[in-house]
C-alpha atoms as a PDB file:
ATOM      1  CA  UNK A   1    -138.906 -26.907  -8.219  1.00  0.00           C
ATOM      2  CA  UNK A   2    -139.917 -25.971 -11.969  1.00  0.00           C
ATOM      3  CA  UNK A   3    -138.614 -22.786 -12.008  1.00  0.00           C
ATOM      4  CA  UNK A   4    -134.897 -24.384 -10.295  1.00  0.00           C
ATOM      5  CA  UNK A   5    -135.320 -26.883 -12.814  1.00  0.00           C
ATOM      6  CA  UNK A   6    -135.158 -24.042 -15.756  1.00  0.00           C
ATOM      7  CA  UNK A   7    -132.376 -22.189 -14.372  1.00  0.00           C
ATOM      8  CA  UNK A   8    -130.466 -24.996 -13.541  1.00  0.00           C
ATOM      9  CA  UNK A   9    -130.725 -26.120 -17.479  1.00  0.00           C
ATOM     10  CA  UNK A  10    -130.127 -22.473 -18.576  1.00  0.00           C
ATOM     11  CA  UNK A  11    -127.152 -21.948 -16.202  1.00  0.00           C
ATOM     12  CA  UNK A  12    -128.574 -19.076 -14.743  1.00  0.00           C
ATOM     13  CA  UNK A  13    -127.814 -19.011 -11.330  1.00  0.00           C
ATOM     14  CA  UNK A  14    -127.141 -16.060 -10.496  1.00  0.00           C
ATOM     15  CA  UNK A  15    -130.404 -14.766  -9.386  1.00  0.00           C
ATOM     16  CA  UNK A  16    -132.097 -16.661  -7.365  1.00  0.00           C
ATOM     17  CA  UNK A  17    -136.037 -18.442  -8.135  1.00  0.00           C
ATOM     18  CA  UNK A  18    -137.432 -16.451  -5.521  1.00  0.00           C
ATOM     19  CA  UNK A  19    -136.138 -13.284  -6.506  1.00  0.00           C
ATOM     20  CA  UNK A  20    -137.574 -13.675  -9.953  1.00  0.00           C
ATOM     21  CA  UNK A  21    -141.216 -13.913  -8.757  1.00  0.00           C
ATOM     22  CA  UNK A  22    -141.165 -11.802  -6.282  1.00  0.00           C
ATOM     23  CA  UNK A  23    -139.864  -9.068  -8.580  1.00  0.00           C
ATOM     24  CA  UNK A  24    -142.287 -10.062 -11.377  1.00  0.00           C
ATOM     25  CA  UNK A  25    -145.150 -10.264  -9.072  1.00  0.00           C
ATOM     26  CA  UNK A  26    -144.556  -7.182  -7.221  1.00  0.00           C
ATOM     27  CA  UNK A  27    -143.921  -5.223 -10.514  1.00  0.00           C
ATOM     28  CA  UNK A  28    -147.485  -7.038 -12.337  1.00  0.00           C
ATOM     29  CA  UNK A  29    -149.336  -6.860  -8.333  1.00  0.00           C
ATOM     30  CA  UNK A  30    -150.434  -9.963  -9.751  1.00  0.00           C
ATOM     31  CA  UNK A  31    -149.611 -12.690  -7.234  1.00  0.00           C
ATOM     32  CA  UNK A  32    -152.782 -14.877  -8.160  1.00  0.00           C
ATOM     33  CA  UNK A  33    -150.915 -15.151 -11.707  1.00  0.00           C
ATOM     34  CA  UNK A  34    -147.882 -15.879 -10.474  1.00  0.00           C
ATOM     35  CA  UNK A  35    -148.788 -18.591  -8.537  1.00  0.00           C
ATOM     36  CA  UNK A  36    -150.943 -20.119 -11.485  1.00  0.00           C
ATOM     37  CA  UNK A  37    -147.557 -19.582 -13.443  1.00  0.00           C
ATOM     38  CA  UNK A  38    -145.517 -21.703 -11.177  1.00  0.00           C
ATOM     39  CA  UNK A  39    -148.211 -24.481 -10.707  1.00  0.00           C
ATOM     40  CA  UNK A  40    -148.371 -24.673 -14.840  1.00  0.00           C
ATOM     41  CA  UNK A  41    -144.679 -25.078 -14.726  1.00  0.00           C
ATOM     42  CA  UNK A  42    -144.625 -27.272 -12.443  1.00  0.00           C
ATOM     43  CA  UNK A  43    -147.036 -29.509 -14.382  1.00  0.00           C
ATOM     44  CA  UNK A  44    -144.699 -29.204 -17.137  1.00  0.00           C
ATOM     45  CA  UNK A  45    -141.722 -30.138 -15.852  1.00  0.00           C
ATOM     46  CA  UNK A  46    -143.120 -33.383 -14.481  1.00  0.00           C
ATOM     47  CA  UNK A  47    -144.134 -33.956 -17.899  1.00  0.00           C
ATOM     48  CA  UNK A  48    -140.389 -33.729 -19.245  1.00  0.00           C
ATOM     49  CA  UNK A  49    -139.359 -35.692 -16.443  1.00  0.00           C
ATOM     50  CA  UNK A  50    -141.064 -38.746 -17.503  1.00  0.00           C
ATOM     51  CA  UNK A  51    -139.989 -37.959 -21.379  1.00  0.00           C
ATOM     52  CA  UNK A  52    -136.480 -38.427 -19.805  1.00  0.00           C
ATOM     53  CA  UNK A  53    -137.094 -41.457 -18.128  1.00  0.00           C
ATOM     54  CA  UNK A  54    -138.671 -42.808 -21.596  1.00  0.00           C
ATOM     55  CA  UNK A  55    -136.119 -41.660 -23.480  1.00  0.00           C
ATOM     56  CA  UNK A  56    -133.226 -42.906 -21.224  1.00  0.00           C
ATOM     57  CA  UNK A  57    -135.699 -46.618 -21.123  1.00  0.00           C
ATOM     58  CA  UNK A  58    -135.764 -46.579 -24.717  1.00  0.00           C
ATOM     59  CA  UNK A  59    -131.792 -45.908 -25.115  1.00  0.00           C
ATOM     60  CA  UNK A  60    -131.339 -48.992 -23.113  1.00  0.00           C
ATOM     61  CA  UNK A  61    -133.077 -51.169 -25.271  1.00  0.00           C
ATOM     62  CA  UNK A  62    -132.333 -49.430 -28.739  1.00  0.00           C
ATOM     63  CA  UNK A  63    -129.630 -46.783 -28.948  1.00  0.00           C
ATOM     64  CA  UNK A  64    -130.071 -45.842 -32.470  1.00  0.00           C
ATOM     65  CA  UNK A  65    -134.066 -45.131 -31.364  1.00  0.00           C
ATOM     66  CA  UNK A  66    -133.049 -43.833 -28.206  1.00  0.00           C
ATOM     67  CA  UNK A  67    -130.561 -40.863 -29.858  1.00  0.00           C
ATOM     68  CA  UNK A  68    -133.145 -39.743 -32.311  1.00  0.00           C
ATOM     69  CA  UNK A  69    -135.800 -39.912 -29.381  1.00  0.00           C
ATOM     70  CA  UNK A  70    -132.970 -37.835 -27.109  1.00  0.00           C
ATOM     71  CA  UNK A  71    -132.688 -35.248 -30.410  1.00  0.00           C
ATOM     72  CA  UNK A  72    -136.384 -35.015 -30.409  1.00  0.00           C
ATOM     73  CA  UNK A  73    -136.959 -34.101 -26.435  1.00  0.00           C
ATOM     74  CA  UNK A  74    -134.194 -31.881 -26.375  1.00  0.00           C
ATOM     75  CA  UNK A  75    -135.351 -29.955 -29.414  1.00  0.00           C
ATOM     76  CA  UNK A  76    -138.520 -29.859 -27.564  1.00  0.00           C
ATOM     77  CA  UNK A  77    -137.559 -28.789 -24.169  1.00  0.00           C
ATOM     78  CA  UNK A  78    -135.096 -26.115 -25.638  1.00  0.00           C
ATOM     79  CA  UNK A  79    -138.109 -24.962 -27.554  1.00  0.00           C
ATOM     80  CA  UNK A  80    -140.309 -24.660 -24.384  1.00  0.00           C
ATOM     81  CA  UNK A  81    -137.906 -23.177 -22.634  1.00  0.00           C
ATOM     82  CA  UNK A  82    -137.037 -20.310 -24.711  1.00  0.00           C
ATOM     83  CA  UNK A  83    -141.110 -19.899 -25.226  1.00  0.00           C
ATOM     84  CA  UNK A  84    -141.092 -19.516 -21.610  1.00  0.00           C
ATOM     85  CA  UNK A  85    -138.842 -16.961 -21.305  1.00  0.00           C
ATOM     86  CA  UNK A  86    -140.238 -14.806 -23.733  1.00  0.00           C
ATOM     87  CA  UNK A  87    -143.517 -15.035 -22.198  1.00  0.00           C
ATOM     88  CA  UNK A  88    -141.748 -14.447 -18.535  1.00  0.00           C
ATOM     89  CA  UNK A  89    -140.760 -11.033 -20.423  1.00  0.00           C
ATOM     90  CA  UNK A  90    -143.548 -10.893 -21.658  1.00  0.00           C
ATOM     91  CA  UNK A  91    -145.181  -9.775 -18.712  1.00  0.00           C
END
């Protein structure tokens, strides 16, 4: 789900979720990590899920709040996102 959720934003469709960790896990034999690495990520993207919902709440009520709060969390989730891909190469 978090990991569709990232390529779906990133337009990387390509290659498909699964093929990603299984490639990364096989290569790192490390399928313990990998599974921590999806569970974090998943924890993360429920996070930004409810920043949306606030953010689209808060646009409702005040749209001049509600851009700046939009600017913020997609600042911030462009900023994980890139963080997590250099730690995905990363290892």
């Amino acid at each position: 789900m978090a990991l569709n959720f990232i390529l779906i934003q990133k337009n990387c469709r390509t290659i498909s979720i699964e093929q990603l960790l299984l490639e990364k896990m096989i290569r790192t034999r490390n399928f313990k990590g990998g599974a921590e690495v999806v569970r974090r990520i998943n924890n993360e993207v429920k996070k930004l899920q409810l920043q949306k919902q606030e953010v689209l709440g808060v646009l409702g009520q005040n749209v001049f709040e509600g851009i700046k709060l939009c600017e913020e969390f997609m600042n911030k989730t462009v900023s994980w996102f890139d963080e997590e891909q250099k730690l995905f190469e990363k290892n």
